[in-house]
Protein backbone atom coordinates (compact mmCIF):
# COMPACT_ATOMS: atom_id res chain seq x y z
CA UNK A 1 -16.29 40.05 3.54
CA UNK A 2 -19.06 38.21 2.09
CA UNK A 3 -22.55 38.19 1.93
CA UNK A 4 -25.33 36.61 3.97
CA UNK A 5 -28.88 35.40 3.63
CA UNK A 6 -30.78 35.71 1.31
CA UNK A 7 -28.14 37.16 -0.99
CA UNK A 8 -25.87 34.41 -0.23
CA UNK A 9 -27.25 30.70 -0.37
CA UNK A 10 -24.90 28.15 -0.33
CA UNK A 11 -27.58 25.68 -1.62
CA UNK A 12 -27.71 27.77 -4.96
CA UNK A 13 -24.25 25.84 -6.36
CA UNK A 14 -25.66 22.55 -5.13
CA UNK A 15 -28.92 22.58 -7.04
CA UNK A 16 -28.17 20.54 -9.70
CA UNK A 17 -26.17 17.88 -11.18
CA UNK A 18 -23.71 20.16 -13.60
CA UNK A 19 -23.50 22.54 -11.16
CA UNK A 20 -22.19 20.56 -8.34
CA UNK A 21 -19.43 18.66 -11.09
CA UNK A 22 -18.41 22.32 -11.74
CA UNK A 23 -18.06 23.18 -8.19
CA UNK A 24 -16.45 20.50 -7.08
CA UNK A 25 -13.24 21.25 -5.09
CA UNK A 26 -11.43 17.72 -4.95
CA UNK A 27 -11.53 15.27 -7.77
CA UNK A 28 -11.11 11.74 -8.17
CA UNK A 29 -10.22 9.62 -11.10
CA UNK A 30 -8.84 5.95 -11.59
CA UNK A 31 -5.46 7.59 -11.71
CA UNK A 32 -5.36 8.20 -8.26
CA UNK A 33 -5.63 4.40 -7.27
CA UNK A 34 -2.87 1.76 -6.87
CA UNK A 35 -4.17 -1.83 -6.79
CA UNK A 36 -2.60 -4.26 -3.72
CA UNK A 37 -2.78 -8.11 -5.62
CA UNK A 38 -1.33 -11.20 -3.99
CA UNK A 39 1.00 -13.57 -5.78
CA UNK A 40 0.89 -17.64 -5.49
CA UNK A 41 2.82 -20.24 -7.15
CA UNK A 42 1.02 -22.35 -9.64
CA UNK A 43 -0.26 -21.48 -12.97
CA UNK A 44 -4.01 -20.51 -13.54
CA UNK A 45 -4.58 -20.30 -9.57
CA UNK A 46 -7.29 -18.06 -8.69
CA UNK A 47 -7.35 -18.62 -4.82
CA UNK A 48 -10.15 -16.28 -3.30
CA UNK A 49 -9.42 -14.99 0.64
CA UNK A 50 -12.02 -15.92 3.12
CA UNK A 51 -11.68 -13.27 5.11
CA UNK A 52 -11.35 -10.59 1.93
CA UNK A 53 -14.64 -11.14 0.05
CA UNK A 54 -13.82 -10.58 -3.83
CA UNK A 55 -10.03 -10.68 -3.59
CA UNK A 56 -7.92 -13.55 -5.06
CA UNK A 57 -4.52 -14.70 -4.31
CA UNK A 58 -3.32 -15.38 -8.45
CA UNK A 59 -0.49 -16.82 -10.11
CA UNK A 60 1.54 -14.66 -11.52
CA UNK A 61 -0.57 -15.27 -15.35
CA UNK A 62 -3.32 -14.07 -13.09
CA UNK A 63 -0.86 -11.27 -11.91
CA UNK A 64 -0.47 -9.94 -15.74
CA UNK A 65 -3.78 -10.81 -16.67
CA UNK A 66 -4.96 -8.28 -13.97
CA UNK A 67 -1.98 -5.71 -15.15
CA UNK A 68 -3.97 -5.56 -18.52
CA UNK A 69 -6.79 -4.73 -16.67
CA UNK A 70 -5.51 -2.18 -14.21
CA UNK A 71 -4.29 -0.41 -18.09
CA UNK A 72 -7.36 -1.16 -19.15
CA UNK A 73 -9.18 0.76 -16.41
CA UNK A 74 -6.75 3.71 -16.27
CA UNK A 75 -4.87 2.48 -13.13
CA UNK A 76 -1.58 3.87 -13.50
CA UNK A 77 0.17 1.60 -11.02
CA UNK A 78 -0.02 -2.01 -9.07
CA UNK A 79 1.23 -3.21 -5.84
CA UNK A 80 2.83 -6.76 -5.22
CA UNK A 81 2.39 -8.99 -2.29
CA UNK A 82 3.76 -12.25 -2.33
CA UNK A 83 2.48 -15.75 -0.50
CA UNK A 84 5.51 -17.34 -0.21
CA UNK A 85 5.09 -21.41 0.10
CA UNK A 86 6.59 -22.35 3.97
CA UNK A 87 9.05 -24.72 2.83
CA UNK A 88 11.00 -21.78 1.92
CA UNK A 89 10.18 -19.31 4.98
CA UNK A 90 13.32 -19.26 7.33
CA UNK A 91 14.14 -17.76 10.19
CA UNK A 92 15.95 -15.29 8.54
CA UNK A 93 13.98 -14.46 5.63
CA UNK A 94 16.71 -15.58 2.87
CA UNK A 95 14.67 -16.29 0.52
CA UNK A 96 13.56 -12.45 -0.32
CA UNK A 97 17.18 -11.80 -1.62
CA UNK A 98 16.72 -14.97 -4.11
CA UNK A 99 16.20 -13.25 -7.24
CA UNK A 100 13.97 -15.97 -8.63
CA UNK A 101 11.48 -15.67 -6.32
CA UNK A 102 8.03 -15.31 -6.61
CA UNK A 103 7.89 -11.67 -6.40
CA UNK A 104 10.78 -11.21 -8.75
CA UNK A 105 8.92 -13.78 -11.19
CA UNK A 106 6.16 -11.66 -10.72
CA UNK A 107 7.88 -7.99 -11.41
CA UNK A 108 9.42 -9.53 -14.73
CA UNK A 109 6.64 -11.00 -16.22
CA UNK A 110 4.27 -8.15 -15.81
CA UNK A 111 7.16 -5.49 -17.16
CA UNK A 112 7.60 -7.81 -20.22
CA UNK A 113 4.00 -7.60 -20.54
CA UNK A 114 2.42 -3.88 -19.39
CA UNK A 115 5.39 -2.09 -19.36
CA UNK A 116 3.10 0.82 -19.08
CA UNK A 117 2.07 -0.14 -15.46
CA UNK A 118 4.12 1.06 -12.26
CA UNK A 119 5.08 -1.86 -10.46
CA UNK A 120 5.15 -1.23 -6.61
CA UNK A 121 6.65 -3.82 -4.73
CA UNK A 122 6.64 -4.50 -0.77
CA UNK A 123 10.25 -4.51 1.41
CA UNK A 124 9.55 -6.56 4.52
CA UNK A 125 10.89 -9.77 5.73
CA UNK A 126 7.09 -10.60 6.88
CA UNK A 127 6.28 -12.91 4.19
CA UNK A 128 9.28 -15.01 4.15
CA UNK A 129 10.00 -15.62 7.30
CA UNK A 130 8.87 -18.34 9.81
CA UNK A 131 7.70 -15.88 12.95
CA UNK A 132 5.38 -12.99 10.85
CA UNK A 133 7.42 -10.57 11.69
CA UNK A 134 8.61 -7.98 9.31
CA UNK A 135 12.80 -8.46 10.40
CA UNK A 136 15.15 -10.93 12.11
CA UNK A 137 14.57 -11.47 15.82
CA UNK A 138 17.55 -12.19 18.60
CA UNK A 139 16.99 -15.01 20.83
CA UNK A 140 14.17 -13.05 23.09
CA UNK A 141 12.13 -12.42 20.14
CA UNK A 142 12.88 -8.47 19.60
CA UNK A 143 13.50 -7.66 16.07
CA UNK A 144 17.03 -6.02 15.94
CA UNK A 145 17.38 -2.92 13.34
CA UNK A 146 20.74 -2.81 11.59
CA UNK A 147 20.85 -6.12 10.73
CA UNK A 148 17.06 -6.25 9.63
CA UNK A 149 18.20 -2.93 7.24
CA UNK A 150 20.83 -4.95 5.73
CA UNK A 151 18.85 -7.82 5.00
CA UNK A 152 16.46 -5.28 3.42
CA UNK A 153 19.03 -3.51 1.60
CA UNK A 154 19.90 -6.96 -0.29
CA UNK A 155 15.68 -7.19 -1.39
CA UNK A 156 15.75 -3.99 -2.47
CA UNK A 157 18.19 -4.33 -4.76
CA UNK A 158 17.09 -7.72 -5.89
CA UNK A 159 13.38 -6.10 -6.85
CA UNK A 160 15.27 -3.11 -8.57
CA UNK A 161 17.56 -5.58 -10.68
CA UNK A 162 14.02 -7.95 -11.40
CA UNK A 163 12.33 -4.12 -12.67
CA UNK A 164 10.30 -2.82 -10.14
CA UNK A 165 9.64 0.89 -10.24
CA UNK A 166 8.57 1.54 -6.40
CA UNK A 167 10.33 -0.03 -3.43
CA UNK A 168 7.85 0.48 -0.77
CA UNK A 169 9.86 -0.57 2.35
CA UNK A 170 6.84 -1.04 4.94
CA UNK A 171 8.96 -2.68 8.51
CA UNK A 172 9.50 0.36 10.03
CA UNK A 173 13.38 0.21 10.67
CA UNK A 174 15.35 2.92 11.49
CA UNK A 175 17.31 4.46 8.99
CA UNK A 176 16.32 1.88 5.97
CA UNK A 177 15.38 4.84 3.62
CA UNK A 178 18.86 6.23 3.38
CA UNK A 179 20.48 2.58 3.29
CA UNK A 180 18.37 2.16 0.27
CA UNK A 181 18.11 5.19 -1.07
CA UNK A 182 22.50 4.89 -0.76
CA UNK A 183 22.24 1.33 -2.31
CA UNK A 184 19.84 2.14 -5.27
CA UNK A 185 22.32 5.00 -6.44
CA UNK A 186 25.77 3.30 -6.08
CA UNK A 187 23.90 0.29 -8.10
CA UNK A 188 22.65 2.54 -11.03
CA UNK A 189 18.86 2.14 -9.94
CA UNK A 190 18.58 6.09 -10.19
CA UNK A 191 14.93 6.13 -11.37
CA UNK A 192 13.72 4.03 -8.96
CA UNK A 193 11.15 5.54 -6.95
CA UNK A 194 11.14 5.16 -2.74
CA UNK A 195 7.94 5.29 -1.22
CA UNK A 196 8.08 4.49 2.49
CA UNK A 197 5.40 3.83 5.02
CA UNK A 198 6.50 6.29 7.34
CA UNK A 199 3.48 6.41 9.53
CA UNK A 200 2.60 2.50 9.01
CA UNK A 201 0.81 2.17 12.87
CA UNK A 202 0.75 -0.84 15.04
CA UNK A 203 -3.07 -1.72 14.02
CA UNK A 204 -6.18 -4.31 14.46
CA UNK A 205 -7.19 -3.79 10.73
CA UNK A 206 -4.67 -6.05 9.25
CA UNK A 207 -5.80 -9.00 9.76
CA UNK A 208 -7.41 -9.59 6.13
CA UNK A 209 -4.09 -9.50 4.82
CA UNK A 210 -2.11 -11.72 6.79
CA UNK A 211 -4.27 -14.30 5.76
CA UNK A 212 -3.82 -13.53 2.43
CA UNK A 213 0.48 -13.51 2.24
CA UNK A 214 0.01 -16.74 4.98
CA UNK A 215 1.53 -15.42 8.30
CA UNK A 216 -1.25 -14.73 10.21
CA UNK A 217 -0.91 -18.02 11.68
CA UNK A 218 3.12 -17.79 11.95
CA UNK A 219 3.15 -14.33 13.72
CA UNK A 220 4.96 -14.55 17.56
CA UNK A 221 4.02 -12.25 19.54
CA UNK A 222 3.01 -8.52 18.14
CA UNK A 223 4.48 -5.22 16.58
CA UNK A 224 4.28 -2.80 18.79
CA UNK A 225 8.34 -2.73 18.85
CA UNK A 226 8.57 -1.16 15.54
CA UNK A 227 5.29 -0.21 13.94
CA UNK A 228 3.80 3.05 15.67
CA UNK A 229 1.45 3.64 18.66
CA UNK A 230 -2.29 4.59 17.53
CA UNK A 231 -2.23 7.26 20.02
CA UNK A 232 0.78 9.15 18.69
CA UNK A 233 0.52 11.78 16.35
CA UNK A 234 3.75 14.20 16.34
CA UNK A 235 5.85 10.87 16.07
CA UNK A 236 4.34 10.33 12.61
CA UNK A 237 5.57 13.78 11.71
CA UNK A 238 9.02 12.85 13.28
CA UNK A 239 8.84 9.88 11.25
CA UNK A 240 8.32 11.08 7.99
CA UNK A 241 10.97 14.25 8.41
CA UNK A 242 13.39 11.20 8.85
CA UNK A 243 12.20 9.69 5.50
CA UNK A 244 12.39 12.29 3.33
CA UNK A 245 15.99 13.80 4.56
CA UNK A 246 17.01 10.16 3.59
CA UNK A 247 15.69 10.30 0.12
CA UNK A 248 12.21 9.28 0.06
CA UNK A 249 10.13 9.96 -3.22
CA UNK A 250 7.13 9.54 -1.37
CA UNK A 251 5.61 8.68 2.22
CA UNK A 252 2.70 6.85 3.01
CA UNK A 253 0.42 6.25 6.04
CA UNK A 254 -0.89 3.48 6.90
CA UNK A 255 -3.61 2.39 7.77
CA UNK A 256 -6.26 5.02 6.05
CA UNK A 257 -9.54 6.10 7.08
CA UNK A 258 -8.70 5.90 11.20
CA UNK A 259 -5.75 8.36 10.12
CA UNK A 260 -6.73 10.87 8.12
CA UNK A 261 -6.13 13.60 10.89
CA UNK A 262 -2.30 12.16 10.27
CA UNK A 263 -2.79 12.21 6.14
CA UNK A 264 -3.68 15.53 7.08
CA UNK A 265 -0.89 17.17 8.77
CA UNK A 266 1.79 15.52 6.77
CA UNK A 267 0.29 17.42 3.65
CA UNK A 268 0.21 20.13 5.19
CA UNK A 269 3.56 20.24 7.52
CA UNK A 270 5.55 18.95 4.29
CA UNK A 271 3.69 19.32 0.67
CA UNK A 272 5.30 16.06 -0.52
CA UNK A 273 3.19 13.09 -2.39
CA UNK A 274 1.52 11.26 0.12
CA UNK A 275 -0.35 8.30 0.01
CA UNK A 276 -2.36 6.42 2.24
CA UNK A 277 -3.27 2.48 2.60
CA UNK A 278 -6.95 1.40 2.80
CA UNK A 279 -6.00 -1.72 4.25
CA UNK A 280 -8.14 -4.99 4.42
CA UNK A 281 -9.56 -4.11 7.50
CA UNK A 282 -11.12 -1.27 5.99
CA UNK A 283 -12.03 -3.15 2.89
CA UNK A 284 -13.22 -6.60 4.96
CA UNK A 285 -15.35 -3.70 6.62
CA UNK A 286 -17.08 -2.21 3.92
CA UNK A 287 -17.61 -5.31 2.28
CA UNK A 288 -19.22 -6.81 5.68
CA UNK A 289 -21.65 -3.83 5.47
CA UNK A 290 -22.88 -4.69 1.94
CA UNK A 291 -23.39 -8.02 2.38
CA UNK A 292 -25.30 -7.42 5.61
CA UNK A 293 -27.63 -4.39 3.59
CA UNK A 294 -26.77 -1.74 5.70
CA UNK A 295 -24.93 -0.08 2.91
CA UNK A 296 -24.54 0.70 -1.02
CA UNK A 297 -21.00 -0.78 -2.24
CA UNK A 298 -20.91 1.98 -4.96
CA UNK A 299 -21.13 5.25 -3.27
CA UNK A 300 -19.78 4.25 0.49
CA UNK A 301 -16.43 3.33 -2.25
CA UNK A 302 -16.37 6.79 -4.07
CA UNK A 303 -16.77 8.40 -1.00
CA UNK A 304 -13.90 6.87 1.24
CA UNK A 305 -11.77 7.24 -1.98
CA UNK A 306 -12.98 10.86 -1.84
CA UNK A 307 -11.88 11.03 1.75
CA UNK A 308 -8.64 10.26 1.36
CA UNK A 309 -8.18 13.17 -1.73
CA UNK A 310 -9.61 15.94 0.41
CA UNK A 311 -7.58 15.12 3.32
CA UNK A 312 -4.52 15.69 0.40
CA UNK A 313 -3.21 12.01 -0.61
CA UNK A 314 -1.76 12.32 -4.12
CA UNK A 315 -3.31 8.71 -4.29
CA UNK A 316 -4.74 5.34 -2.52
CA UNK A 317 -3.47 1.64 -2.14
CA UNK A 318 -7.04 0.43 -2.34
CA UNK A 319 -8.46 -3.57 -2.76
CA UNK A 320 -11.29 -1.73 -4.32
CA UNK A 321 -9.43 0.21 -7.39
CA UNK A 322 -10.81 -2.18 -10.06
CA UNK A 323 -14.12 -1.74 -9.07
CA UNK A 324 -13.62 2.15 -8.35
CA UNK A 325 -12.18 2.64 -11.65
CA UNK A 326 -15.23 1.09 -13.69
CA UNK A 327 -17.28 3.62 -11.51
CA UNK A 328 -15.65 6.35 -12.25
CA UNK A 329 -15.36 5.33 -15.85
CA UNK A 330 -19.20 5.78 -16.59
């Protein structure tokens, strides 16, 4: 039992400014961010993206210029995205097993120089190949499975081998966790960390970042085959289940705010780390209020961030983690 008014005024705790710190029941802190950066070729290259106000594609000095920072700020991790030049897309996405690529330049050269930083790296076939689309396709366009998880077998490996610490497959194959998960072990990659996109959904709120890894323009047809329907729920449970029986560290969902009823009941069906993706949607969004006054960068920031701890993510893929991190810094 407890008591009511007067003897009980829930305004009492919220009075003042120590008192609501003391009080609070979720907390947020730059340690709880991982920050999404896109890769070019070039040296010094600070591209920005049109459609993502304040974010730059950057070579990869730029890359471990802005690891120093994220150590800097208390960011305990980074996620890589590579723009891979189209005279090496294919069909077939070969050149994601070349282990001089542009994301394995990329994984190196920031381990050499923050070794302190988590490197979280991106298994997909999207930004090498000529179509958009995340696998192979057969000859009417569907993106087969078991092939596709072979193919993304052979990344995998070749981002371990270059030193990343999270493979993050994110194309929503079948079975790809185990084949992995199989692959890392019998390759000595024990320490590796798996953090799938389990619940990665079929969604209009990527369109930011196809621009910014260059196959926006390439993409035939849509993903509907493989990434999940926005109306299902239960199948994002099913989904994740699969995951972590086949060795998942972690599970994400993706995107973020429109699914936080899903972040939700994963936490609570599973109590595994779970993260969630504010993807560029969401951050082209907020960004498009700002600039058009109808809201304060600052706090609408802290308190999606917020959102995404109460509804029990362990932490965020946000474009905004620099800038959330010097906030929460003060």
């Amino acid at each position: 039992m407890t008591a009511s008014y007067p003897a009980l005024r829930l305004r009492r705790t919220r009075a003042s400014t120590w008192s609501r710190r003391l009080h609070a029941e979720t907390v947020l802190t730059p340690a709880d961010l991982i920050w999404p950066l896109f890769i070019a070729e070039g040296h010094g290259v600070e591209d920005p993206i049109a459609s993502l106000p304040g974010v730059s594609r950057w070579s990869i000095d730029g890359i471990v210029a802005r690891g120093r920072e994220a150590r800097d700020l208390g960011i305990p991790c980074i996620a890589l995205f590579p723009n891979t030049p189209s005279h090496l897309r294919t069909d077939d996405g070969r050149e994601a097993l070349n282990p001089d690529n542009l994301m394995c330049r990329a994984i190196r050269a920031l381990k050499d120089a923050v070794p302190e930083v988590g490197v979280l790296t991106d298994v997909a076939l999207d930004p090498y190949t000529t179509h958009g689309h995340d696998g192979l396709v057969d000859a009417a366009g569907y993106v087969v499975n078991d092939a596709t998880s072979e193919a993304l077998v052979g990344q995998a490996l070749t981002q371990a081998e270059a030193g990343s610490d999270i493979i993050a497959p994110s194309d929503m194959m079948d079975g790809r966790i185990g084949a992995i998960r199989t692959a890392l072990e019998d390759g000595g990659h024990h320490n590796v960390q798996i953090m799938s996109y389990a619940a990665k959904y079929a969604s209009a709120f990527y369109g930011p970042f196809r621009d910014a890894v260059g196959s926006r323009g390439l993409l035939k047809g849509d993903k509907k085959t493989y990434q999940m329907d926005s109306a299902n729920a239960e199948e994002a449970l099913r989904e994740v289940a699969l995951d972590l029986a086949e060795g998942a560290d972690s599970v994400m969902v993706k995107p973020g705010m429109p699914y936080l009823d899903i972040i939700l009941r994963v936490k609570s069906e599973f109590q595994v780390p779970v993260f969630a993706y504010q993807v560029s949607g969401e951050y082209a969004m907020i960004e498009a209020a700002v600039a058009a006054g109808a809201a304060d960068r600052d706090a609408m920031v802290l308190e999606c961030l917020m959102a995404f701890k109460r509804a029990g993510t362990s932490g965020v893929l946000t474009y905004h983690a620099a800038h959330a991190a010097r906030l929460l810094g003060k």
